[in-house]
Protein backbone atom coordinates (compact mmCIF):
# COMPACT_ATOMS: atom_id res chain seq x y z
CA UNK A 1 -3.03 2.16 12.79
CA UNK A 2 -3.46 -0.10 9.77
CA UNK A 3 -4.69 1.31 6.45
CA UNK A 4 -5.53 -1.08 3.54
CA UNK A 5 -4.68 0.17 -0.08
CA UNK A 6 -5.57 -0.67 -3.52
CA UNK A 7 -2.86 0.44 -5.76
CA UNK A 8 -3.11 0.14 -9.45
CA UNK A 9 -0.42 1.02 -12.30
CA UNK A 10 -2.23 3.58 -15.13
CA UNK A 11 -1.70 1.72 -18.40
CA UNK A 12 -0.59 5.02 -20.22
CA UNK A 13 2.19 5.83 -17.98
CA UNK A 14 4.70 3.29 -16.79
CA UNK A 15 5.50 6.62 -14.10
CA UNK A 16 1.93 6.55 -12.63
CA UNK A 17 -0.08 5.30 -10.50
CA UNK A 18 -3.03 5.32 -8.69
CA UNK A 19 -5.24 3.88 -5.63
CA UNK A 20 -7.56 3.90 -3.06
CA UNK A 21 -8.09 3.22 0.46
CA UNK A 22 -10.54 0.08 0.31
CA UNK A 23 -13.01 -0.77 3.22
CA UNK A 24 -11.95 -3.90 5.60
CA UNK A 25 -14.45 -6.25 3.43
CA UNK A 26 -12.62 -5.05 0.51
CA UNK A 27 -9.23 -6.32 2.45
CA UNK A 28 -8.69 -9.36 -0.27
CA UNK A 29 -8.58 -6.69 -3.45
CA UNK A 30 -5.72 -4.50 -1.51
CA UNK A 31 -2.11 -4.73 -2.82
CA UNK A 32 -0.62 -3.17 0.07
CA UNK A 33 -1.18 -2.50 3.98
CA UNK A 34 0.36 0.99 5.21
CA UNK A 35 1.12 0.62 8.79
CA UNK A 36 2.55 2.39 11.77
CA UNK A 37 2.45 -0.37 14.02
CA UNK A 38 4.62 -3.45 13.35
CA UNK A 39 2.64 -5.62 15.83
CA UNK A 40 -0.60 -4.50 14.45
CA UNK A 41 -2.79 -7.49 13.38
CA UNK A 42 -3.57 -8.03 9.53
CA UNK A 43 -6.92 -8.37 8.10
CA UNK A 44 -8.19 -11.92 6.68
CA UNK A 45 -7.93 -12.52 3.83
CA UNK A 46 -5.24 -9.95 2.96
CA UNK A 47 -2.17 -11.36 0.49
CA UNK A 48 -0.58 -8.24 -0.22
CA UNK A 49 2.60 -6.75 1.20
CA UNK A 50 2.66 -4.69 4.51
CA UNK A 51 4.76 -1.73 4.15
CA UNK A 52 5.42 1.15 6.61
CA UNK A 53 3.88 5.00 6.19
CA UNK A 54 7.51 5.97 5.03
CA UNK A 55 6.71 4.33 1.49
CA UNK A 56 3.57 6.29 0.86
CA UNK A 57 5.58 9.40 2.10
CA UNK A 58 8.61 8.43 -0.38
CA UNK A 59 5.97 7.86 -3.07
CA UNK A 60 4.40 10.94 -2.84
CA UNK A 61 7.37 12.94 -2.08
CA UNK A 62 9.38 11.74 -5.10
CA UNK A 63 5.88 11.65 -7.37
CA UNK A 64 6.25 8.23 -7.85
CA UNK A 65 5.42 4.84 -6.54
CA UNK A 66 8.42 3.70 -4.71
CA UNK A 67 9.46 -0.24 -4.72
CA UNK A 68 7.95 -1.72 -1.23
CA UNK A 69 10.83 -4.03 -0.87
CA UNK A 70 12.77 -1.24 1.19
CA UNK A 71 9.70 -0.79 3.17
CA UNK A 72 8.18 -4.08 4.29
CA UNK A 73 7.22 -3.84 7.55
């Protein structure tokens, strides 16, 4: 499973953050790619990072967004 996501600091709070799940033609916009499969292929056009579903876990978990570098996948 691959999930494309948009995520976007809130300019009042250095601590917050915000997204959304974008739709494949959106796949250039998204920041990140959430996946559970390594092998999974990428979307075109997609220059993000790929991170697994433990950094939107983390990120949620800990109420805020976690750095992806622990988490590329």
């Amino acid at each position: 499973m691959v999930v494309v996501l948009f995520v976007l600091p809130l300019l009042n709070s250095e601590n917050s953050y915000g997204g959304e799940i974008v739709p494949e033609f959106r796949t250039a916009e998204a920041s990140l790619i959430i996946t559970t499969d390594k092998s999974a292929a990428v979307p075109a056009g997609f220059k993000g990072e790929r991170v697994t579903v433990n950094w939107l876990w983390d990120s949620i978990k800990l109420q805020q967004r976690q750095p992806t570098s622990p988490y590329i996948s």
